[in-house]
N, C-alpha and C. Protein backbone atom coordinates (compact mmCIF):
# COMPACT_ATOMS: atom_id res chain seq x y z
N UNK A 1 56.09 22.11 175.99
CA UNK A 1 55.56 21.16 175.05
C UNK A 1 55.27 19.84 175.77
N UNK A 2 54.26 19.47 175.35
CA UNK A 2 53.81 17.85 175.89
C UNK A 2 54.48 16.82 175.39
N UNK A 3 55.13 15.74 176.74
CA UNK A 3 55.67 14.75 175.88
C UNK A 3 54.97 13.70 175.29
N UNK A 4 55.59 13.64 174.31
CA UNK A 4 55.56 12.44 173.18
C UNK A 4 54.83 13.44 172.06
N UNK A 5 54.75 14.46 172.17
CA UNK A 5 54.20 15.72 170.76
C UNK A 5 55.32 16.13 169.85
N UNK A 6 55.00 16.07 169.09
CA UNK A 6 56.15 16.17 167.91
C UNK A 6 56.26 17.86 167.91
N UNK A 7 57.48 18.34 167.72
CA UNK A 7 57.22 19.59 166.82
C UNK A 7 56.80 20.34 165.78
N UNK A 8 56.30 20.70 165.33
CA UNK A 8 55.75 21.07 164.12
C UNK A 8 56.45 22.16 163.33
N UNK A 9 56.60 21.42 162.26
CA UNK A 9 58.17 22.76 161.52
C UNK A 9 57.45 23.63 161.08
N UNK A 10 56.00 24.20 161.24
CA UNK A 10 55.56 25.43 160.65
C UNK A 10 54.72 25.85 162.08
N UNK A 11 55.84 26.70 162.76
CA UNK A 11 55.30 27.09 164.03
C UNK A 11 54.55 27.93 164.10
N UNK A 12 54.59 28.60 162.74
CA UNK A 12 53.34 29.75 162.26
C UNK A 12 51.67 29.03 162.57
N UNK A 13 51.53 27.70 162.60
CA UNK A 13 50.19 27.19 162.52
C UNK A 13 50.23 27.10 163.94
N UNK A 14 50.98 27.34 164.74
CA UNK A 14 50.29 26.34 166.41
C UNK A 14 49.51 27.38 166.60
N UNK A 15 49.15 28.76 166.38
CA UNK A 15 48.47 29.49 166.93
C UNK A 15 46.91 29.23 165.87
N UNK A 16 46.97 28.89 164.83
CA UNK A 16 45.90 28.74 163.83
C UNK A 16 44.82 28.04 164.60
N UNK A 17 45.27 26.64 164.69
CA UNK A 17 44.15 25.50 164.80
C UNK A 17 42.94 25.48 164.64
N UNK A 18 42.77 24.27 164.21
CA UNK A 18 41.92 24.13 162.96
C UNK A 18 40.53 24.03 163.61
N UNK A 19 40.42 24.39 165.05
CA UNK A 19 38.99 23.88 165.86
C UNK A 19 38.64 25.65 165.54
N UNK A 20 39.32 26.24 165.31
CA UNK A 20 38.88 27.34 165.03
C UNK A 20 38.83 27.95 163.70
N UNK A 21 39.22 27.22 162.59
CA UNK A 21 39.07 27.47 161.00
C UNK A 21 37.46 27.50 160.87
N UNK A 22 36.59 27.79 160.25
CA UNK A 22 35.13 28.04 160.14
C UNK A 22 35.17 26.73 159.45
N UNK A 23 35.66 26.67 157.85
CA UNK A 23 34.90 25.43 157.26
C UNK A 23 35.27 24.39 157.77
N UNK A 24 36.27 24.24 158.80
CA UNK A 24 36.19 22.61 159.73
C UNK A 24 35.22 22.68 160.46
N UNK A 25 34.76 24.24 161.25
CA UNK A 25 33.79 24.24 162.35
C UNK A 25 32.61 23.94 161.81
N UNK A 26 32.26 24.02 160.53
CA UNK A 26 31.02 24.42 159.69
C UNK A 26 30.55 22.33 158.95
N UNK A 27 31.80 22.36 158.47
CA UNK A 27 31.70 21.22 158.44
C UNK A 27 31.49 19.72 159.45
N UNK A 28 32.05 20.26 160.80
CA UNK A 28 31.93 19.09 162.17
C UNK A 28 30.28 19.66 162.50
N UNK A 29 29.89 20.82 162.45
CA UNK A 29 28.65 21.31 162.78
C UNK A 29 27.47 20.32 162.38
N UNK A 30 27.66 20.53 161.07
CA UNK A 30 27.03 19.47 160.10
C UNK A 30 27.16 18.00 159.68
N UNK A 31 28.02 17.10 160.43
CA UNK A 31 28.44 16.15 160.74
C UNK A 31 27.79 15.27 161.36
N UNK A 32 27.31 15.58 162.82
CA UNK A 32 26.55 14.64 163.67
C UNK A 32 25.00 14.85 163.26
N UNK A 33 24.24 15.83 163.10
CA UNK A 33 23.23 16.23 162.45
C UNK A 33 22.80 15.36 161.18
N UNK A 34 23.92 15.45 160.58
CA UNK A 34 23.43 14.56 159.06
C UNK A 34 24.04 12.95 159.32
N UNK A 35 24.74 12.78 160.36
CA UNK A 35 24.55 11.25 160.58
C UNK A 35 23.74 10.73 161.47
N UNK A 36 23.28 11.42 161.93
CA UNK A 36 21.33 11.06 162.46
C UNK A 36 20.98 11.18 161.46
N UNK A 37 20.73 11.54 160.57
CA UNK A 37 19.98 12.00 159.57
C UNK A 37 19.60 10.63 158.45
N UNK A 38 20.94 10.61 158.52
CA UNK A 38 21.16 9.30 157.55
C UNK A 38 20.69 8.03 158.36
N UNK A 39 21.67 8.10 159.44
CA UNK A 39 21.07 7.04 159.98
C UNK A 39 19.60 6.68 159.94
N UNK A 40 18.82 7.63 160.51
CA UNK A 40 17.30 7.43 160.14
C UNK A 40 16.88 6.78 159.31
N UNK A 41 16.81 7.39 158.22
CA UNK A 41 16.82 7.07 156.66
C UNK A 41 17.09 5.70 156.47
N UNK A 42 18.11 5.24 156.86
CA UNK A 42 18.35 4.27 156.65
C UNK A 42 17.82 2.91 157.33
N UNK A 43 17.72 3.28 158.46
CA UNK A 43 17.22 2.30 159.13
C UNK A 43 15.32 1.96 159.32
N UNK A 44 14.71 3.35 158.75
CA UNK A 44 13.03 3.06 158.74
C UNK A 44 13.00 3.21 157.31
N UNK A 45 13.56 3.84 156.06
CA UNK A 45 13.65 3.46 154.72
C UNK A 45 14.58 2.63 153.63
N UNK A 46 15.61 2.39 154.38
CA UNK A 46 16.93 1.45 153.49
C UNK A 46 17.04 2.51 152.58
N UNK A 47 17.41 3.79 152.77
CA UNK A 47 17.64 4.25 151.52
C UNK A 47 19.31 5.49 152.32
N UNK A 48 19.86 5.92 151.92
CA UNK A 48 20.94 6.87 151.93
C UNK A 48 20.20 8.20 152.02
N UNK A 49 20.99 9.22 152.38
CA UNK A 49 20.66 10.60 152.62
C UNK A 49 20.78 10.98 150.64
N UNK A 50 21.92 11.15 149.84
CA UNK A 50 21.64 11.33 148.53
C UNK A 50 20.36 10.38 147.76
N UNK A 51 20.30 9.21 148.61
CA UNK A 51 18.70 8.73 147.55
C UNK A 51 17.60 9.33 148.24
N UNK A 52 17.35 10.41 149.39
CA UNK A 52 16.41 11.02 149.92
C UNK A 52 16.37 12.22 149.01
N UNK A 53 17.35 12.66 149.05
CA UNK A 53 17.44 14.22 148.25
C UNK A 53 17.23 14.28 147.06
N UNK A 54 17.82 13.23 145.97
CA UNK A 54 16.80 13.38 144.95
C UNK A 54 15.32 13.78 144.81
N UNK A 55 14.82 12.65 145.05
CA UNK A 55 13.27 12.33 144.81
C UNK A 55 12.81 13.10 145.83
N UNK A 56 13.03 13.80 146.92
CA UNK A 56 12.77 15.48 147.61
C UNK A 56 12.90 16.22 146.56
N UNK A 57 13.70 16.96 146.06
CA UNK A 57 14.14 18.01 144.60
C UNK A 57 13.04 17.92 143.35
N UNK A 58 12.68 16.49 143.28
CA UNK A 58 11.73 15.79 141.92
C UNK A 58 10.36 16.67 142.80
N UNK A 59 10.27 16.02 143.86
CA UNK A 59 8.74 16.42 144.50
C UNK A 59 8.66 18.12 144.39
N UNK A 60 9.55 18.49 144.69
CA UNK A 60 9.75 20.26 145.12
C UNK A 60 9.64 21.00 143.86
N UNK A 61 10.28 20.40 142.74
CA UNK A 61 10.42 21.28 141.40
C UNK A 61 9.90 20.39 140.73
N UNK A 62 8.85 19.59 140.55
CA UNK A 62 7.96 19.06 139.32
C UNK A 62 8.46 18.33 138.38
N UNK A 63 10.00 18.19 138.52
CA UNK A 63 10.75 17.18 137.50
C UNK A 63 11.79 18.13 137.44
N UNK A 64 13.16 17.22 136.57
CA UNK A 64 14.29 18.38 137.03
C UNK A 64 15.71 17.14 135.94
N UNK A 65 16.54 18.32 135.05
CA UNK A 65 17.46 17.63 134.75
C UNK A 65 18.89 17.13 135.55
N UNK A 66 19.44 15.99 135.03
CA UNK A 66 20.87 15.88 135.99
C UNK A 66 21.34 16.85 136.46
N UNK A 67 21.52 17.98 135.25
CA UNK A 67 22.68 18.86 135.91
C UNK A 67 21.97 20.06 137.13
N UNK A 68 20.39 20.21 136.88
CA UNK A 68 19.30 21.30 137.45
C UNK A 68 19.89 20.63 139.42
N UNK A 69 19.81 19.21 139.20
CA UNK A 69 19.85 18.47 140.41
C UNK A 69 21.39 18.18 141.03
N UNK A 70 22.36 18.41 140.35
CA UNK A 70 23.99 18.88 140.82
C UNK A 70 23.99 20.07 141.50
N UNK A 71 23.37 20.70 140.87
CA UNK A 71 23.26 22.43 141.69
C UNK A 71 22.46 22.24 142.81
N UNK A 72 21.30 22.08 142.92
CA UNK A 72 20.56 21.92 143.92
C UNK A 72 20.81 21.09 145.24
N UNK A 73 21.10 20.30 144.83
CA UNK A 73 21.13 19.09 146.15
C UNK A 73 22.88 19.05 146.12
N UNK A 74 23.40 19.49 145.59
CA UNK A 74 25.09 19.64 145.96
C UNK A 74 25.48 18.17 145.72
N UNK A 75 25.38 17.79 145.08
CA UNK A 75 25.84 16.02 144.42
C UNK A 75 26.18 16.02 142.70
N UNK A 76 27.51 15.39 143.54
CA UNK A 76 28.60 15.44 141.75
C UNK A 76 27.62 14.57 140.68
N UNK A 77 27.39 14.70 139.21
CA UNK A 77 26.67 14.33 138.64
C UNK A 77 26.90 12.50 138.28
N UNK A 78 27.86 12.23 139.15
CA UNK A 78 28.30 10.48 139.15
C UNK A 78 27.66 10.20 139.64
N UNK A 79 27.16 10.90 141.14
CA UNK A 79 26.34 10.29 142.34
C UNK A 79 24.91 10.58 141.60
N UNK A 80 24.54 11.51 141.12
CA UNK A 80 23.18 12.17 140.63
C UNK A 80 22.63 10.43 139.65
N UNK A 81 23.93 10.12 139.27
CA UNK A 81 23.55 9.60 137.88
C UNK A 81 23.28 8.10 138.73
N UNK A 82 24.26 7.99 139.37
CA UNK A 82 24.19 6.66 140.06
C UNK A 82 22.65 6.40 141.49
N UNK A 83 22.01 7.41 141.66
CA UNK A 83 21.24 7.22 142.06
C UNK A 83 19.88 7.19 141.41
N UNK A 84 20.09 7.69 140.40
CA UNK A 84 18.57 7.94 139.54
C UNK A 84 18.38 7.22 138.09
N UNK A 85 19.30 6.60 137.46
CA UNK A 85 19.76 5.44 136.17
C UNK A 85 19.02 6.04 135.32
N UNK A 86 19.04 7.37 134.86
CA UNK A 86 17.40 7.80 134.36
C UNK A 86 18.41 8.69 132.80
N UNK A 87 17.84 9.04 132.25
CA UNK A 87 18.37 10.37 131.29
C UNK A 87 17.92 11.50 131.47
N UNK A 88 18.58 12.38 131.02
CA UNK A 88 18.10 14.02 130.94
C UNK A 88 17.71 14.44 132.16
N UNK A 89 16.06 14.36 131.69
CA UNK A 89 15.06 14.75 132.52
C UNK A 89 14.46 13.96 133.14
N UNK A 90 13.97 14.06 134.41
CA UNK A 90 13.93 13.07 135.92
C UNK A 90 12.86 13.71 136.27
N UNK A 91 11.80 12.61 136.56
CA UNK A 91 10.03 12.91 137.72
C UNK A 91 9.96 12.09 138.32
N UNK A 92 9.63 12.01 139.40
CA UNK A 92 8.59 11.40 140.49
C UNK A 92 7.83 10.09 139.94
N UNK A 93 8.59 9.08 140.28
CA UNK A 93 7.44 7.72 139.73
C UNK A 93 6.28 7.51 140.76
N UNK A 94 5.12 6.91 140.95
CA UNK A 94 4.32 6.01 142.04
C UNK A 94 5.07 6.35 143.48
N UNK A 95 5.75 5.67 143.39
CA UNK A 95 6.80 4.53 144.64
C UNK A 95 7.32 6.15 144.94
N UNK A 96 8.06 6.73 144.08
CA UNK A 96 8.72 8.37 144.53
C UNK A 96 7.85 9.41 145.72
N UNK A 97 6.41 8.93 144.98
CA UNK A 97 5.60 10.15 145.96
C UNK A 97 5.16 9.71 147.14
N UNK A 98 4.98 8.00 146.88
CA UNK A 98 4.60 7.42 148.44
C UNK A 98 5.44 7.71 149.63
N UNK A 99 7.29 7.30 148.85
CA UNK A 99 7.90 7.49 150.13
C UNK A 99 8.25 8.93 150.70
N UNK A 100 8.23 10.07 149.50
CA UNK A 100 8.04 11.78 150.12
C UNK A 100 6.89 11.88 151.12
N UNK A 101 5.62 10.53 151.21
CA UNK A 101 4.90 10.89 152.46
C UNK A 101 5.49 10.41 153.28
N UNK A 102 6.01 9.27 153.19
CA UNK A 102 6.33 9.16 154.56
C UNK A 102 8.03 9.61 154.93
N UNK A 103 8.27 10.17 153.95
CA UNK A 103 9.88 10.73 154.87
C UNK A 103 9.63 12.10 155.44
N UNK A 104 8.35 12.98 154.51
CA UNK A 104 8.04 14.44 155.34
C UNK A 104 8.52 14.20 156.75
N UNK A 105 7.52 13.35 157.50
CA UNK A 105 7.33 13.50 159.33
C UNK A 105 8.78 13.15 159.56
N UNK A 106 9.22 12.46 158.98
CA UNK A 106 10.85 12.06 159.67
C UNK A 106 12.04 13.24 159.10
N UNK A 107 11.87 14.20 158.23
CA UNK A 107 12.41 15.08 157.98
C UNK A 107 11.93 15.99 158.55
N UNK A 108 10.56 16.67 159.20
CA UNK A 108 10.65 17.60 160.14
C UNK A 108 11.11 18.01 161.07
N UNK A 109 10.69 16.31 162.02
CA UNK A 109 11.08 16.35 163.02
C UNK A 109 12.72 16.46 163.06
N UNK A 110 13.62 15.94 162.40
CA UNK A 110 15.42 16.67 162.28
C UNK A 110 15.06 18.13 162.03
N UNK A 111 14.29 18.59 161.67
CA UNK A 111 14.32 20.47 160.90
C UNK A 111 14.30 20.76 162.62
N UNK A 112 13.00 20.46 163.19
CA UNK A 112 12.37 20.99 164.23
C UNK A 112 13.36 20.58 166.08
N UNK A 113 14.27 19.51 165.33
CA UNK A 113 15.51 19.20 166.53
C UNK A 113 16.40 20.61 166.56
N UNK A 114 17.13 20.61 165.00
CA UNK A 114 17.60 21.62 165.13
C UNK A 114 17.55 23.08 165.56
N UNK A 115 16.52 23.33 165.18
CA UNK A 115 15.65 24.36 165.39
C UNK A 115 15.67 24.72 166.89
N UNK A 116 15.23 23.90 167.61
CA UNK A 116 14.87 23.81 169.02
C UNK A 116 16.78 24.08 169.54
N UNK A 117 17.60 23.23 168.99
CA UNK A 117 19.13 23.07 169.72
C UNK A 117 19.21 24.85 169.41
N UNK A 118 19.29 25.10 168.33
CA UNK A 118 19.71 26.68 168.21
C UNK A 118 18.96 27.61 169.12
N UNK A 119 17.71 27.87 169.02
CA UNK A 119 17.23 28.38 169.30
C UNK A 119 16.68 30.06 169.05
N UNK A 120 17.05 31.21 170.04
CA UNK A 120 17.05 32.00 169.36
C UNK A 120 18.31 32.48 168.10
N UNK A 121 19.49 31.58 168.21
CA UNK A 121 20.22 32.14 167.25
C UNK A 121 19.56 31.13 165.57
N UNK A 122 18.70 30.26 165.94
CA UNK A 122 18.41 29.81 164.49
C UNK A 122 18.53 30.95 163.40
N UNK A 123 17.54 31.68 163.27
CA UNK A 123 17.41 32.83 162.26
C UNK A 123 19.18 32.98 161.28
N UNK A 124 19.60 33.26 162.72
CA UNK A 124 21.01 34.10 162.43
C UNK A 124 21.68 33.05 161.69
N UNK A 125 21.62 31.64 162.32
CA UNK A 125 23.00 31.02 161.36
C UNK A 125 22.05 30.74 160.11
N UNK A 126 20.93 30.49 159.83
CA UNK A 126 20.33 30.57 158.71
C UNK A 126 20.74 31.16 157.54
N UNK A 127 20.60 32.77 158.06
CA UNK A 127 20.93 33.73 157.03
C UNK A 127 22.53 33.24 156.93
N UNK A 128 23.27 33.33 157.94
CA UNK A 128 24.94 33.27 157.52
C UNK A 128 24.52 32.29 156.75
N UNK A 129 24.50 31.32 156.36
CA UNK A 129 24.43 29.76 155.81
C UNK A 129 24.05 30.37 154.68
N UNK A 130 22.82 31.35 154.28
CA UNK A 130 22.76 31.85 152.62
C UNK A 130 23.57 32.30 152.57
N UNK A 131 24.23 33.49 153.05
CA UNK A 131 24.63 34.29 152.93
C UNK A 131 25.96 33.49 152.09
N UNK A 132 26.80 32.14 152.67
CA UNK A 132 28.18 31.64 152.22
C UNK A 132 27.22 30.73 151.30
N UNK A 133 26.42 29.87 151.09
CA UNK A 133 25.80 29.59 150.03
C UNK A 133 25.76 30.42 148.73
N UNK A 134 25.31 31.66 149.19
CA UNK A 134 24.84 32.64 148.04
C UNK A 134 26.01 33.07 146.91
N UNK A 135 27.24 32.69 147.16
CA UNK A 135 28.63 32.73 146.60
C UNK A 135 28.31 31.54 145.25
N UNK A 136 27.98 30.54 145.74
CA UNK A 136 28.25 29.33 145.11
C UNK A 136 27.10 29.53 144.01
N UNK A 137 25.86 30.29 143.69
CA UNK A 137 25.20 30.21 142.93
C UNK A 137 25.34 31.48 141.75
């Protein structure tokens, strides 16, 4: 044992660790990715990654209720609500469709980073990714 490491009274876990649990791996995976992501966003639109994903969802499905947009974009209906001040049913204002032009090119190019880092395994974690998605719907 290394000094100054504590023991751990459930010696059953030293063999676990958690760099090898999937939803930590799955989750750190998706971590640096979406804080570029945001970052972006933020810094050429002032806006957050959840105020992107809305008004993406509005553009994609033609208008869409709170709860249509909890499912979709994976945001608790506090955040849904707190980003959009709207009732019910939610569309695309003016200002909504201008900035879907200009966030397309800055959302590809993250699709097309990733894309490129994977490479030939893109496909594959794709499908896995429905595949543990496909539970939740």
């Amino acid at each position: 044992m290394k000094e100054n490491s504590v023991e751990s009274p459930y010696p059953e876990l030293a063999a676990f660790g958690l760099n090898r649990f999937t939803p930590c791996r799955v989750a750190g995976a998706a971590q640096l990715p979406g804080e570029r992501f945001a970052r972006d966003y933020r810094k050429k639109f002032d806006i957050s990654v959840p105020d992107w994903r809305v008004p993406v969802h509005l553009a994609l499905a033609g208008g869409a209720s709170v709860g249509d947009i909890e499912v979709r974009v994976a945001m608790d209906k506090v955040r849904v609500n707190s980003r959009v001040r709207r009732p019910v049913h939610l569309s695309l204002t003016q200002g909504d469709v201008a900035l879907m032009a200009d966030l397309l090119p800055v959302t590809t190019a993250h699709q097309a980073e990733i894309e490129r880092k994977l490479g030939e395994s893109f496909d594959c974690f794709g499908s896995a990714i429905d595949r543990i998605l496909e539970e939740q719907r």
